[in-house]
PDB file of N, CA and C in Angstrom:
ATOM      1  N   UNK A   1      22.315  18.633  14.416  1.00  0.00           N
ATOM      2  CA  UNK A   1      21.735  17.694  13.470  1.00  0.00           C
ATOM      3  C   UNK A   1      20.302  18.130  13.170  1.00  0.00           C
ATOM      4  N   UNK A   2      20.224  18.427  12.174  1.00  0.00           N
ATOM      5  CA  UNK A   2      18.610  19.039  11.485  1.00  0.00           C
ATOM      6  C   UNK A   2      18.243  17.602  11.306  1.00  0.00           C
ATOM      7  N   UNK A   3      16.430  17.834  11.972  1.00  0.00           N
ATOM      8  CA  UNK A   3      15.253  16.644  11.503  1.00  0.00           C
ATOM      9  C   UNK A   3      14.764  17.239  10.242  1.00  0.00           C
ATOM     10  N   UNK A   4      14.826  16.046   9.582  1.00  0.00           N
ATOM     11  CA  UNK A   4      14.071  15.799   8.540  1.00  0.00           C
ATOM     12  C   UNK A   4      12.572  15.703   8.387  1.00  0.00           C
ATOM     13  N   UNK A   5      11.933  16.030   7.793  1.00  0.00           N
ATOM     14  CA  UNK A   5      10.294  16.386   7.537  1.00  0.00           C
ATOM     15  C   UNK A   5      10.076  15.070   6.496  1.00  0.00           C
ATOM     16  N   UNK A   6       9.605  14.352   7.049  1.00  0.00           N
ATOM     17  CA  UNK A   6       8.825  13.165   6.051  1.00  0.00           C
ATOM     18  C   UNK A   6       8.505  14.288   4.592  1.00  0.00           C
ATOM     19  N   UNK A   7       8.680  13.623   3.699  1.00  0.00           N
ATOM     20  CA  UNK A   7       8.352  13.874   2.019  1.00  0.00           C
ATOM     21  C   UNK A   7       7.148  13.710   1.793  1.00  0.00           C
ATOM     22  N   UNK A   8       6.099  14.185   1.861  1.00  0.00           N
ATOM     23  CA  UNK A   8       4.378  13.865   1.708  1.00  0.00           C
ATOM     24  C   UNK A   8       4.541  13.154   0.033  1.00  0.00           C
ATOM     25  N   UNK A   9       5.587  13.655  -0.620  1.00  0.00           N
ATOM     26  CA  UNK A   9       5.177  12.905  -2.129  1.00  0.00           C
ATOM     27  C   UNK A   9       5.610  11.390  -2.141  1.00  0.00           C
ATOM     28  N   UNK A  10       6.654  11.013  -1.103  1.00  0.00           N
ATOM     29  CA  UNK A  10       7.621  10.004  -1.277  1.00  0.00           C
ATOM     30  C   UNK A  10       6.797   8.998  -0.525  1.00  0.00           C
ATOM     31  N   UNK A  11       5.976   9.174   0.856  1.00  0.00           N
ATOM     32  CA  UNK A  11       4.976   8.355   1.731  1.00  0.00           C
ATOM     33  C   UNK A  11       3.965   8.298   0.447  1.00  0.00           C
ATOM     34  N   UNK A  12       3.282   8.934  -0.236  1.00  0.00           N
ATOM     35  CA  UNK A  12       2.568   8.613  -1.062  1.00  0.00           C
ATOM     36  C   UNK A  12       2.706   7.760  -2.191  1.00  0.00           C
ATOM     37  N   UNK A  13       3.547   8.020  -2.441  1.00  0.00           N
ATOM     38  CA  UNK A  13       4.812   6.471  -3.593  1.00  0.00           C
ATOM     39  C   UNK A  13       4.469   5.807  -3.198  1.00  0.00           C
ATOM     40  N   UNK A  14       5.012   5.362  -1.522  1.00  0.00           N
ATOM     41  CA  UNK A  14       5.053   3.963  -1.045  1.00  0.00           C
ATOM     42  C   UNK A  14       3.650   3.726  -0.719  1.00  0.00           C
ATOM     43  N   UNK A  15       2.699   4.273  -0.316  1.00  0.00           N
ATOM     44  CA  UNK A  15       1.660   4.354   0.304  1.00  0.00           C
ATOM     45  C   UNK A  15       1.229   3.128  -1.150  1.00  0.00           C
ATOM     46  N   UNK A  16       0.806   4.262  -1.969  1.00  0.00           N
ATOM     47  CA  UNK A  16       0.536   3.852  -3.775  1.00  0.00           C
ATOM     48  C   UNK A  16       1.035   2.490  -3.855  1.00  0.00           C
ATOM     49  N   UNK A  17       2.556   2.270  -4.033  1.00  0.00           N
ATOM     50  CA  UNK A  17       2.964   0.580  -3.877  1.00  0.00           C
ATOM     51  C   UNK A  17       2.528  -0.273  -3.479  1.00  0.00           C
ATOM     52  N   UNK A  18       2.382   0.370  -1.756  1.00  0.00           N
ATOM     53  CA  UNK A  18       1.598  -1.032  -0.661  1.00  0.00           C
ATOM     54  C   UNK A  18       0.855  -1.961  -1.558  1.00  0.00           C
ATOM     55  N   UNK A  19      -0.422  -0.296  -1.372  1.00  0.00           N
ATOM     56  CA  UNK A  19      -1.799  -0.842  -2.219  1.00  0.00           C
ATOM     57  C   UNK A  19      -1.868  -1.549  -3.822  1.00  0.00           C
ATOM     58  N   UNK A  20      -0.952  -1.225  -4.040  1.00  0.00           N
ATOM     59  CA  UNK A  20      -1.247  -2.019  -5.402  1.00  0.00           C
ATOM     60  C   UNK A  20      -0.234  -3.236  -5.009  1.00  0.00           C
ATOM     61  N   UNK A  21       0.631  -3.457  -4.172  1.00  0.00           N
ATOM     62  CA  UNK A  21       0.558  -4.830  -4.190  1.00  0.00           C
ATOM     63  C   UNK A  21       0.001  -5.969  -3.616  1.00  0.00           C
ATOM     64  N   UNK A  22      -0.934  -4.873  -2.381  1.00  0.00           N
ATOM     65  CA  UNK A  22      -1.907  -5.145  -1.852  1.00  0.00           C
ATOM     66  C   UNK A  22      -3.639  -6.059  -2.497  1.00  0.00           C
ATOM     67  N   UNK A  23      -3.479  -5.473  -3.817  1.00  0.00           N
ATOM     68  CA  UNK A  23      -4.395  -5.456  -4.330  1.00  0.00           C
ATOM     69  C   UNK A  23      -4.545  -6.381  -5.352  1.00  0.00           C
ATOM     70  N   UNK A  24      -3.005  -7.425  -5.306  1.00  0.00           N
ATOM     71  CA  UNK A  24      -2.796  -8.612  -6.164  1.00  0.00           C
ATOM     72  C   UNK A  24      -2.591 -10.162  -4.792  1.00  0.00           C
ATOM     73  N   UNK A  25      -2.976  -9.535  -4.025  1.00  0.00           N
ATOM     74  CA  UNK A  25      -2.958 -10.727  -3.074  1.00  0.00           C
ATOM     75  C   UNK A  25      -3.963 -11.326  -3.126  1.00  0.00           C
ATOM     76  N   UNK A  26      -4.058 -12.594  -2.472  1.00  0.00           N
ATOM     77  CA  UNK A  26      -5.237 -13.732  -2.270  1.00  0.00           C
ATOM     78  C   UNK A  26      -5.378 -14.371  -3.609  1.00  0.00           C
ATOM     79  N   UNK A  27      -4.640 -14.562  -4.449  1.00  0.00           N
ATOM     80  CA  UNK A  27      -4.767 -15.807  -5.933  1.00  0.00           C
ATOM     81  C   UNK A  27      -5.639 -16.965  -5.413  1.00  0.00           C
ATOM     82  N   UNK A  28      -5.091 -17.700  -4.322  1.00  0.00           N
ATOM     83  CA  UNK A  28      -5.547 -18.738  -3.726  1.00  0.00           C
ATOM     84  C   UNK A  28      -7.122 -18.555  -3.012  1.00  0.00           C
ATOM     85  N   UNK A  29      -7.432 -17.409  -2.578  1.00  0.00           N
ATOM     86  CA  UNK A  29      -8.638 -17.210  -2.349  1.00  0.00           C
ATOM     87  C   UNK A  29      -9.531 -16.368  -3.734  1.00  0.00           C
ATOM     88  N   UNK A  30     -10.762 -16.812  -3.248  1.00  0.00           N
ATOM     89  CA  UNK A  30     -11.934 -16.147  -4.590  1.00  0.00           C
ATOM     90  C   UNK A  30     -11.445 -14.685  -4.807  1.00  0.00           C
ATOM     91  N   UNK A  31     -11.481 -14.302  -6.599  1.00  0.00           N
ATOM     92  CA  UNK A  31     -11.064 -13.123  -6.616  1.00  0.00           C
ATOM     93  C   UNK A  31     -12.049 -12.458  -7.475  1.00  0.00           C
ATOM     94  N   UNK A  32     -12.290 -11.389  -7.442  1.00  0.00           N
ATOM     95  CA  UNK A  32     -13.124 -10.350  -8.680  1.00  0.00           C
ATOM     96  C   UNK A  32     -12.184 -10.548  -9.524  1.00  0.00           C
ATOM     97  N   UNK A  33     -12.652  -9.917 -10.423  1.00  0.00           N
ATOM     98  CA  UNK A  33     -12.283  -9.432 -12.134  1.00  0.00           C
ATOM     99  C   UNK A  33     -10.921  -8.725 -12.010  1.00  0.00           C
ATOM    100  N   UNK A  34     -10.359  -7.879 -11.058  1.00  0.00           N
ATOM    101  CA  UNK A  34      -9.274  -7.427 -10.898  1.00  0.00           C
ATOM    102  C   UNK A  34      -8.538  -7.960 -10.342  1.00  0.00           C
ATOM    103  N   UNK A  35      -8.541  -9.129  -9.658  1.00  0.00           N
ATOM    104  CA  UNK A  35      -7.820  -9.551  -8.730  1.00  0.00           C
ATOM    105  C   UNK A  35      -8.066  -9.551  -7.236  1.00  0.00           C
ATOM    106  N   UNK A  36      -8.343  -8.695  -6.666  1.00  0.00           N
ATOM    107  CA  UNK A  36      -8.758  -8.497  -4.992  1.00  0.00           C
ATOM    108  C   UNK A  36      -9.356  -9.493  -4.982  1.00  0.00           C
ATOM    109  N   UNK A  37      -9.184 -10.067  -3.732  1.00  0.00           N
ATOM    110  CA  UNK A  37      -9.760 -11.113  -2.568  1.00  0.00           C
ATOM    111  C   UNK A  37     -11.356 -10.739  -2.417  1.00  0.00           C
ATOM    112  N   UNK A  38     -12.177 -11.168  -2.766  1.00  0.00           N
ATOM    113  CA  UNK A  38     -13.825 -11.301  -2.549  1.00  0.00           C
ATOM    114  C   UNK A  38     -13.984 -11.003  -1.181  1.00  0.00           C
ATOM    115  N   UNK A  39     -13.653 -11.102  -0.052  1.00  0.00           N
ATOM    116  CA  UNK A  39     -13.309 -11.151   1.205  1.00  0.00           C
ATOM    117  C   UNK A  39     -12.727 -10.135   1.766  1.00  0.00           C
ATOM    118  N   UNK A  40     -12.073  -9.289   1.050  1.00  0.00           N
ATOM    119  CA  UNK A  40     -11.436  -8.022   1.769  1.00  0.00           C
ATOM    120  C   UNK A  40     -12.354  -6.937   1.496  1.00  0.00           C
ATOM    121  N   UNK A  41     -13.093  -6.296   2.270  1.00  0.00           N
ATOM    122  CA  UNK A  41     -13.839  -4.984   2.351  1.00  0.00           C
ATOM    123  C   UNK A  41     -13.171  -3.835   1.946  1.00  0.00           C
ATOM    124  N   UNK A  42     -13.800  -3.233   0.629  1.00  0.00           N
ATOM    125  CA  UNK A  42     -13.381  -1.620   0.135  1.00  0.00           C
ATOM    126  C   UNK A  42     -13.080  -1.440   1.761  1.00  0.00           C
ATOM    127  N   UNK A  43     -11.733  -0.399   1.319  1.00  0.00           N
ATOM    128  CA  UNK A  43     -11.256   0.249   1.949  1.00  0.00           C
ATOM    129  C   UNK A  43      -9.877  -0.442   3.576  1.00  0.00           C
ATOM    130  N   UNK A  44      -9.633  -2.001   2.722  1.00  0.00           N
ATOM    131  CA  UNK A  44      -8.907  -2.489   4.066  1.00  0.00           C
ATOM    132  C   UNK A  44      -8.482  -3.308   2.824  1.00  0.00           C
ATOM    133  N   UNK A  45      -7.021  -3.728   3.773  1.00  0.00           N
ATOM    134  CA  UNK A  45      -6.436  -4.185   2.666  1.00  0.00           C
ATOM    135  C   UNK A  45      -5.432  -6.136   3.428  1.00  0.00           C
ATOM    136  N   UNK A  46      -4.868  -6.451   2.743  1.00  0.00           N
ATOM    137  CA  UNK A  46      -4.366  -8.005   3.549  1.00  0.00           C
ATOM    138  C   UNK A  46      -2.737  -7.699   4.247  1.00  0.00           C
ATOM    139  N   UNK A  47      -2.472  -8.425   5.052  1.00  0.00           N
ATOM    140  CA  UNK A  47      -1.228  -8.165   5.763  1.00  0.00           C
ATOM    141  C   UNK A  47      -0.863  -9.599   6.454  1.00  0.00           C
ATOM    142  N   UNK A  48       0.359 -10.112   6.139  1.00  0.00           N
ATOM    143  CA  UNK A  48       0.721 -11.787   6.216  1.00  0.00           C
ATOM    144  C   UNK A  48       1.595 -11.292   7.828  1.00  0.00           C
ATOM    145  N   UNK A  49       1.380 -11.737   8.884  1.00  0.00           N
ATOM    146  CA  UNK A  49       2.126 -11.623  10.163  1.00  0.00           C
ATOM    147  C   UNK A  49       2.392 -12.721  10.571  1.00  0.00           C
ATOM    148  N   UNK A  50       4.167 -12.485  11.693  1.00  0.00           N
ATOM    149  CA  UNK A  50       4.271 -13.804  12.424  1.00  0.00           C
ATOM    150  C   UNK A  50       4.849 -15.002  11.243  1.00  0.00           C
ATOM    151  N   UNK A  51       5.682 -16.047  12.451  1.00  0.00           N
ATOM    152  CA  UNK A  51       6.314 -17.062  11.948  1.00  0.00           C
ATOM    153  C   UNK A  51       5.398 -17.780  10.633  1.00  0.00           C
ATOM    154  N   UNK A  52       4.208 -17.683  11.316  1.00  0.00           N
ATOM    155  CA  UNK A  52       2.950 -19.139   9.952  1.00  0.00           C
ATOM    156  C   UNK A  52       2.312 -17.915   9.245  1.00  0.00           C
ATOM    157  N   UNK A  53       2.853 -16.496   9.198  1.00  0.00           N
ATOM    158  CA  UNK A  53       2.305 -15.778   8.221  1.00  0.00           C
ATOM    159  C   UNK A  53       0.732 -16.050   8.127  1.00  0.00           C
ATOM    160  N   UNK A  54       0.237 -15.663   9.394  1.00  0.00           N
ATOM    161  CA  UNK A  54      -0.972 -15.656   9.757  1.00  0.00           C
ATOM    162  C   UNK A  54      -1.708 -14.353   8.635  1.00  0.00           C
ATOM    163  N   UNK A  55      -3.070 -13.903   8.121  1.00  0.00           N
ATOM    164  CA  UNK A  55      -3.377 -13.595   7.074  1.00  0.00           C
ATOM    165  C   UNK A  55      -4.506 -12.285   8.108  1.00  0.00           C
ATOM    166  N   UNK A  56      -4.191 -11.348   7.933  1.00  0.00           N
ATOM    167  CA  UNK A  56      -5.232 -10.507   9.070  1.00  0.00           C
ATOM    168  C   UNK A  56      -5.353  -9.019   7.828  1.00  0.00           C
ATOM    169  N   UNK A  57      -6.593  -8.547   7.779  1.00  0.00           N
ATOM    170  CA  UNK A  57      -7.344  -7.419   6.784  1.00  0.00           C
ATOM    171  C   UNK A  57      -7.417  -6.259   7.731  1.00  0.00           C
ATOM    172  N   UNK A  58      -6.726  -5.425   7.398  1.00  0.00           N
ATOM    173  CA  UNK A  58      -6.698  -4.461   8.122  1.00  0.00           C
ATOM    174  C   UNK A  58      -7.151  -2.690   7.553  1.00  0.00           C
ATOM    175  N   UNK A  59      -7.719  -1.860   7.943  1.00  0.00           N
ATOM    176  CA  UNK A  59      -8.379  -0.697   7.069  1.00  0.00           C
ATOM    177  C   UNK A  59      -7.014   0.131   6.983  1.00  0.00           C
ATOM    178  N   UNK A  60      -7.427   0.730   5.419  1.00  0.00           N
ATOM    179  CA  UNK A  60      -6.244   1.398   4.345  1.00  0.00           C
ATOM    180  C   UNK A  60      -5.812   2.736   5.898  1.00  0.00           C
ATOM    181  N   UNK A  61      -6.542   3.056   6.355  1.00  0.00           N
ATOM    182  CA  UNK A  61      -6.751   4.331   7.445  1.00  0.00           C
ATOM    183  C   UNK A  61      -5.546   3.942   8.643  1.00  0.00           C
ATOM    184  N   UNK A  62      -4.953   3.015   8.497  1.00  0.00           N
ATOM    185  CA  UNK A  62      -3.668   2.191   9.740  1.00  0.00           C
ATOM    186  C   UNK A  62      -2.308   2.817   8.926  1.00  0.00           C
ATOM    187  N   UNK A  63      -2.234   3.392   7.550  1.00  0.00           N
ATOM    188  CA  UNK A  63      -1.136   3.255   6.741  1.00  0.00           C
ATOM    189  C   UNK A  63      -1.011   4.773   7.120  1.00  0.00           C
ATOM    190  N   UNK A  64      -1.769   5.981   7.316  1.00  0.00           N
ATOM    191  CA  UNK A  64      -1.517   7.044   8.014  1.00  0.00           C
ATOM    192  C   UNK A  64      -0.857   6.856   9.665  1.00  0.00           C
ATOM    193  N   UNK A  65      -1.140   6.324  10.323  1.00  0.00           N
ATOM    194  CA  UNK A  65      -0.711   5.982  12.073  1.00  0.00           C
ATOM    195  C   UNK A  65       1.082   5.834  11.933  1.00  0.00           C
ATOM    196  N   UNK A  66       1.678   6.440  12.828  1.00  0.00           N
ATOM    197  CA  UNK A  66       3.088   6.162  12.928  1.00  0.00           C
ATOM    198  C   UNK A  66       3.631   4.829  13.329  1.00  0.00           C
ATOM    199  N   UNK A  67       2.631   4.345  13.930  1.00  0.00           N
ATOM    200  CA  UNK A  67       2.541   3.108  14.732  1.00  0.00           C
ATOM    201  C   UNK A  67       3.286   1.984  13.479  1.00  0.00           C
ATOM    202  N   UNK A  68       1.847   2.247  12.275  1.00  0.00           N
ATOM    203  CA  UNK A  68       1.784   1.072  11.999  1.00  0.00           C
ATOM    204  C   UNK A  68       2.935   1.331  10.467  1.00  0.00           C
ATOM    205  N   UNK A  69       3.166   2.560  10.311  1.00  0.00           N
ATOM    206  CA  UNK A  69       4.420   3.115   9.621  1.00  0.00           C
ATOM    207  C   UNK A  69       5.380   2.163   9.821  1.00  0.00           C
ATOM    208  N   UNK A  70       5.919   2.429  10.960  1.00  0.00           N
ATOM    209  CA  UNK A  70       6.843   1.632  11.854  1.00  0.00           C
ATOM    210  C   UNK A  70       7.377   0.269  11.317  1.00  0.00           C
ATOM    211  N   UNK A  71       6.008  -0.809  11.579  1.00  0.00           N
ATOM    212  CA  UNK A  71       5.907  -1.659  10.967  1.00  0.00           C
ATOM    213  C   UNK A  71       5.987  -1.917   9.792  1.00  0.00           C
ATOM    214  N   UNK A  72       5.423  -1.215   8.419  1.00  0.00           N
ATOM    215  CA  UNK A  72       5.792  -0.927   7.445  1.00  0.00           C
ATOM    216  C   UNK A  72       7.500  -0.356   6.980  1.00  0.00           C
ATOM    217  N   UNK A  73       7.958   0.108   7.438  1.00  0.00           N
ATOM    218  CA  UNK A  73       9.379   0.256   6.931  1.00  0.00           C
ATOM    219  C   UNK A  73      10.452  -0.849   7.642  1.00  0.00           C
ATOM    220  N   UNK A  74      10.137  -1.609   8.889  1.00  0.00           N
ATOM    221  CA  UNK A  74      10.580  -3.099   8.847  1.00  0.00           C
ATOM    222  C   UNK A  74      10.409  -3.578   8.081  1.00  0.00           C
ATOM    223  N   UNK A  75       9.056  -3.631   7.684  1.00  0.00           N
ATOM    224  CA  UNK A  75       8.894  -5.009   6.500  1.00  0.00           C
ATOM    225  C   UNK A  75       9.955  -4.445   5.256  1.00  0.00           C
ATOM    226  N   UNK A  76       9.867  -3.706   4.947  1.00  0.00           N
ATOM    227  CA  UNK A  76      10.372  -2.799   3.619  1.00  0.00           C
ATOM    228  C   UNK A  76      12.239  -3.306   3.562  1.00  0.00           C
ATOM    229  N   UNK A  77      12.603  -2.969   5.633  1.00  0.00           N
ATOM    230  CA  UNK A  77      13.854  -3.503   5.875  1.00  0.00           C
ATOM    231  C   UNK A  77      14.068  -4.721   5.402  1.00  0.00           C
ATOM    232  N   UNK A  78      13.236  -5.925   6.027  1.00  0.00           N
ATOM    233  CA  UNK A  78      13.634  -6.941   6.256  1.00  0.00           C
ATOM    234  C   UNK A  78      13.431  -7.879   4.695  1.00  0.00           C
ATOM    235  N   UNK A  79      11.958  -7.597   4.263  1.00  0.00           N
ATOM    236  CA  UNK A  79      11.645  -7.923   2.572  1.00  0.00           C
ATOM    237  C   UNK A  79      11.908  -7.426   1.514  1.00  0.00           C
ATOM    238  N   UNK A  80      11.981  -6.270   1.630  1.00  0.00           N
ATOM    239  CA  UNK A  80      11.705  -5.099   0.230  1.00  0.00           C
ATOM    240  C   UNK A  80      10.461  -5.540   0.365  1.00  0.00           C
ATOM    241  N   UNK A  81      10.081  -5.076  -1.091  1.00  0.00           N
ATOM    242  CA  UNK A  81       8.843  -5.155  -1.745  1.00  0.00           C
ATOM    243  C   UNK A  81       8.475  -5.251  -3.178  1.00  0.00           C
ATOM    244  N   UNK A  82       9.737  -6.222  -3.049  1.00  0.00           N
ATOM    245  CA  UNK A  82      10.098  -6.895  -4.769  1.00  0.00           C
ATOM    246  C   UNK A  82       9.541  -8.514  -4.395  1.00  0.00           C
ATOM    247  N   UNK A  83       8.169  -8.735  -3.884  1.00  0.00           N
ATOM    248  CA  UNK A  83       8.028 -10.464  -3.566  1.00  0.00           C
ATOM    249  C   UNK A  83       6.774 -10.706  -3.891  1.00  0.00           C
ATOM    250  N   UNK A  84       6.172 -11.735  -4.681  1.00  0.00           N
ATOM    251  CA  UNK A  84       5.062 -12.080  -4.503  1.00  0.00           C
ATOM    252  C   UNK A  84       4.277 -12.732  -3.379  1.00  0.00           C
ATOM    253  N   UNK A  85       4.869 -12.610  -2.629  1.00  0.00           N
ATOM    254  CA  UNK A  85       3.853 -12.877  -0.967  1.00  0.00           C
ATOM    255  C   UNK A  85       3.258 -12.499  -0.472  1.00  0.00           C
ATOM    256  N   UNK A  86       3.412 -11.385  -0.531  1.00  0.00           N
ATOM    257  CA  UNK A  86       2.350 -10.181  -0.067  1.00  0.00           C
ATOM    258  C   UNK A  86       3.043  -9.523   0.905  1.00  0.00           C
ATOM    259  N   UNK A  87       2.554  -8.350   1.360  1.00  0.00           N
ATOM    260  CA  UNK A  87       2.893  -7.445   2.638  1.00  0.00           C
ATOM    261  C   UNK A  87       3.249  -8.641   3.390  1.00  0.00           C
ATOM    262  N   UNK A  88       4.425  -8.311   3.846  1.00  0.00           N
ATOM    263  CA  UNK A  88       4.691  -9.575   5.454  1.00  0.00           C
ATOM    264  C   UNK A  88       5.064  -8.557   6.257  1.00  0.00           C
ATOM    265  N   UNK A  89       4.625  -8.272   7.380  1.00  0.00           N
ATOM    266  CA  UNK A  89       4.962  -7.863   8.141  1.00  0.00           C
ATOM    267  C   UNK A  89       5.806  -8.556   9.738  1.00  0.00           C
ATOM    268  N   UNK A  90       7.167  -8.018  10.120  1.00  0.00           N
ATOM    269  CA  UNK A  90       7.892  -9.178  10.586  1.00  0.00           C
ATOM    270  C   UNK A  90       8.113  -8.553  11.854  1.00  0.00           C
ATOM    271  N   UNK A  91       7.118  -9.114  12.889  1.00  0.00           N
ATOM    272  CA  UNK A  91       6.495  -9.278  14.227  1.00  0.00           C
ATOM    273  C   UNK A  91       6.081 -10.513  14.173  1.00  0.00           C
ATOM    274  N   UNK A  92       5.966 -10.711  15.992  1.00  0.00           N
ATOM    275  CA  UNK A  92       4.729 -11.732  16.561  1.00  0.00           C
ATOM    276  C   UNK A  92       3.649 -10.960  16.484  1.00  0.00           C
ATOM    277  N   UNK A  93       2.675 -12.562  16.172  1.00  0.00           N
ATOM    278  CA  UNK A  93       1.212 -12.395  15.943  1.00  0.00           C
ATOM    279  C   UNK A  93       0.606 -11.259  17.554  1.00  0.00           C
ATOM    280  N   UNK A  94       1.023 -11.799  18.518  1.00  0.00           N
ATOM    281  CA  UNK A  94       0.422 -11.147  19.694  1.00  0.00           C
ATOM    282  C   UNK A  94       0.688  -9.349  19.569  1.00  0.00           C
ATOM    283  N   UNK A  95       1.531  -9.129  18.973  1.00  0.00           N
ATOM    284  CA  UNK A  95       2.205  -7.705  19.300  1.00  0.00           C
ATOM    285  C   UNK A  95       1.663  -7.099  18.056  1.00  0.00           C
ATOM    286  N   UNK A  96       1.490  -8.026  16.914  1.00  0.00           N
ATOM    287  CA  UNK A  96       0.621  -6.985  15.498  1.00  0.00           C
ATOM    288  C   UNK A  96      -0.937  -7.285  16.216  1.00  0.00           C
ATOM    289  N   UNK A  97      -1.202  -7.834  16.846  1.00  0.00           N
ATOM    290  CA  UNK A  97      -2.966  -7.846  17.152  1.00  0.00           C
ATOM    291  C   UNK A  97      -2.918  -6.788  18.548  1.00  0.00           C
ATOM    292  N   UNK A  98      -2.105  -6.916  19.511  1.00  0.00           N
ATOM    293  CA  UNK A  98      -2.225  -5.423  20.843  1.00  0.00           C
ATOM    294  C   UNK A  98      -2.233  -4.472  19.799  1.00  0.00           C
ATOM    295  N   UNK A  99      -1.124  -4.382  18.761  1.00  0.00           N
ATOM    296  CA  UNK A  99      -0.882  -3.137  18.123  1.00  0.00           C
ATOM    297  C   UNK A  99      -2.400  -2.590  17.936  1.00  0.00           C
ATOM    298  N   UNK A 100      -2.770  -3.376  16.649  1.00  0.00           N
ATOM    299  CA  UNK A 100      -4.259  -2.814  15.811  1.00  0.00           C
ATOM    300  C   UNK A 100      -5.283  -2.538  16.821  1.00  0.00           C
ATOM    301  N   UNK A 101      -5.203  -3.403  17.730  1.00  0.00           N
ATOM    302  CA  UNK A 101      -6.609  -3.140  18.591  1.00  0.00           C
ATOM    303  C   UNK A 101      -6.268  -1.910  19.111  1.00  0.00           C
ATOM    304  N   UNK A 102      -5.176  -1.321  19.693  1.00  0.00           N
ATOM    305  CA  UNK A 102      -4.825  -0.207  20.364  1.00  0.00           C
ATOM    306  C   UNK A 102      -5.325   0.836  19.239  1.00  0.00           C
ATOM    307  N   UNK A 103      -4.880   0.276  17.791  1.00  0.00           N
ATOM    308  CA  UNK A 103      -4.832   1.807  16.605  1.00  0.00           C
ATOM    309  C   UNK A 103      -7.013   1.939  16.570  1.00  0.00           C
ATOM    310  N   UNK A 104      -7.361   0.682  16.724  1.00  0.00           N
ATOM    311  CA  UNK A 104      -9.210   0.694  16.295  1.00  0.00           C
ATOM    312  C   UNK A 104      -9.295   1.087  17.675  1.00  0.00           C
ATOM    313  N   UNK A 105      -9.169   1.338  18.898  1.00  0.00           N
ATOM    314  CA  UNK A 105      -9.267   1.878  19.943  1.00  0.00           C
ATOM    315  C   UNK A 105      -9.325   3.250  19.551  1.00  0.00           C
ATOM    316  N   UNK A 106      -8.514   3.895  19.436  1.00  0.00           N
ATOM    317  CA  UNK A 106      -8.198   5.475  19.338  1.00  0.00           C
ATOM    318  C   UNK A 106      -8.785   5.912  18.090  1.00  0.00           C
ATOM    319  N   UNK A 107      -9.231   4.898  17.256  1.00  0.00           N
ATOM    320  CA  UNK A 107     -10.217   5.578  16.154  1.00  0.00           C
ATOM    321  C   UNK A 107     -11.110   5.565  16.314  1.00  0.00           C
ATOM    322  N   UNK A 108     -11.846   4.654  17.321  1.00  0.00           N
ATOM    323  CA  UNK A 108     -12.933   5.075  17.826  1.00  0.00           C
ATOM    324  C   UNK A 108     -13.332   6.029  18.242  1.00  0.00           C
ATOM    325  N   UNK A 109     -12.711   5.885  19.526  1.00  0.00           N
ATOM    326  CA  UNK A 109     -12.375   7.268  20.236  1.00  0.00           C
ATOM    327  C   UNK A 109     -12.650   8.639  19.360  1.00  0.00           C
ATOM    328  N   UNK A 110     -11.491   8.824  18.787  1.00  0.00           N
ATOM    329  CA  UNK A 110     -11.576   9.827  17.990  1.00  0.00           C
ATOM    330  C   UNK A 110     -13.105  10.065  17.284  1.00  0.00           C
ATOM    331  N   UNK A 111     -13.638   9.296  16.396  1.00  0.00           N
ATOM    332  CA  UNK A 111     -14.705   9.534  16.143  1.00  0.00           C
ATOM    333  C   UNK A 111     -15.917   9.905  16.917  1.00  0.00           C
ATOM    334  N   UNK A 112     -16.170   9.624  18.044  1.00  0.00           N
ATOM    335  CA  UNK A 112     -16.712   9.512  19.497  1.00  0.00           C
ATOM    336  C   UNK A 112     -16.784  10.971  19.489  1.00  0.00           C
ATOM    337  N   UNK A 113     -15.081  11.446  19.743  1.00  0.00           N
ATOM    338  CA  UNK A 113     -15.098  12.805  20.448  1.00  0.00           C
ATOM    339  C   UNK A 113     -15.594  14.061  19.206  1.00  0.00           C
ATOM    340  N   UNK A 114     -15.085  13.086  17.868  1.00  0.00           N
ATOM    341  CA  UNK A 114     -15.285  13.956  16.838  1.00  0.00           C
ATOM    342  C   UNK A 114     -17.259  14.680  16.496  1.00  0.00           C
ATOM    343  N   UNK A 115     -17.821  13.128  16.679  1.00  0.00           N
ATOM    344  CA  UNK A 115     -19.347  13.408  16.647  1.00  0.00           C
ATOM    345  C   UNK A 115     -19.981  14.188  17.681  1.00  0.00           C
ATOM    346  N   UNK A 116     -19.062  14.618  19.055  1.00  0.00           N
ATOM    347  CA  UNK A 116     -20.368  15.242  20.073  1.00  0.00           C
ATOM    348  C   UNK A 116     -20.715  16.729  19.439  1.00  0.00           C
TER     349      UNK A 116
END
C-alpha cells in the first residue's frame, strides 16, 4: 500500500476556505468594514468548540500543525463547511484548550531555540 503525500495545492484550497469563512464570523460582535470581528488580532482567526460552542481566537500559524489539521478534517467530517456558524470544531472544551496550549508551548520553544 503506497502513502500518499498531502497535495500542497489542495491544503491550500482548504487552508484559503477556512479563512475566508473565517473571516465572515462574529455578525453579532463589532465588525470592520469587511466583516472581521474588531476583536480578532491580524493574523488569528475564531473557532466555535465543545457542546455550548464556546468561541476561542486562535493564530492562522495552528492551521500548519498536524495536530490541529486533525481537528480540522473532523470538523470538515462531522460539518462540512457549507454552514453559517462558523468553524466548529467537534471536541471537548478541555482537550481543544491542552491541545493549543501544548501547540503555543512548542512555538515558543521553537522560537527560543530559533533566536540563540
Amino acid at each position: 500500500m503506497a502513502i500518499r503525500k498531502p497535495n500542497k495545492l489542495a491544503q491550500a484550497a482548504v487552508m484559503k476556505q477556512i479563512l475566508k469563512r473565517c473571516s465572515s464570523l462574529g455578525k453579532k460582535q463589532s465588525c470592520d468594514e469587511q466583516g472581521i470581528p474588531v476583536d480578532v488580532p491580524k493574523g488569528h482567526f475564531v473557532v466555535y468548540v465543545g457542546e455550548n460552542r464556546s468561541r476561542y481566537i486562535v493564530p492562522i500559524s495552528f492551521l500548519t500543525r498536524p495536530e490541529f489539521q486533525t481537528l480540522l478534517h473532523l470538523a470538515e467530517e462531522e460539518f462540512g463547511f457549507g454552514h453559517d456558524k462558523g468553524l466548529t470544531i467537534p471536541c471537548e472544551e478541555v482537550v481543544f484548550r491542552s491541545l493549543t496550549s501544548m501547540l503555543r508551548h512548542r512555538m515558543r520553544k521553537a522560537t527560543i531555540v530559533e533566536g540563540d
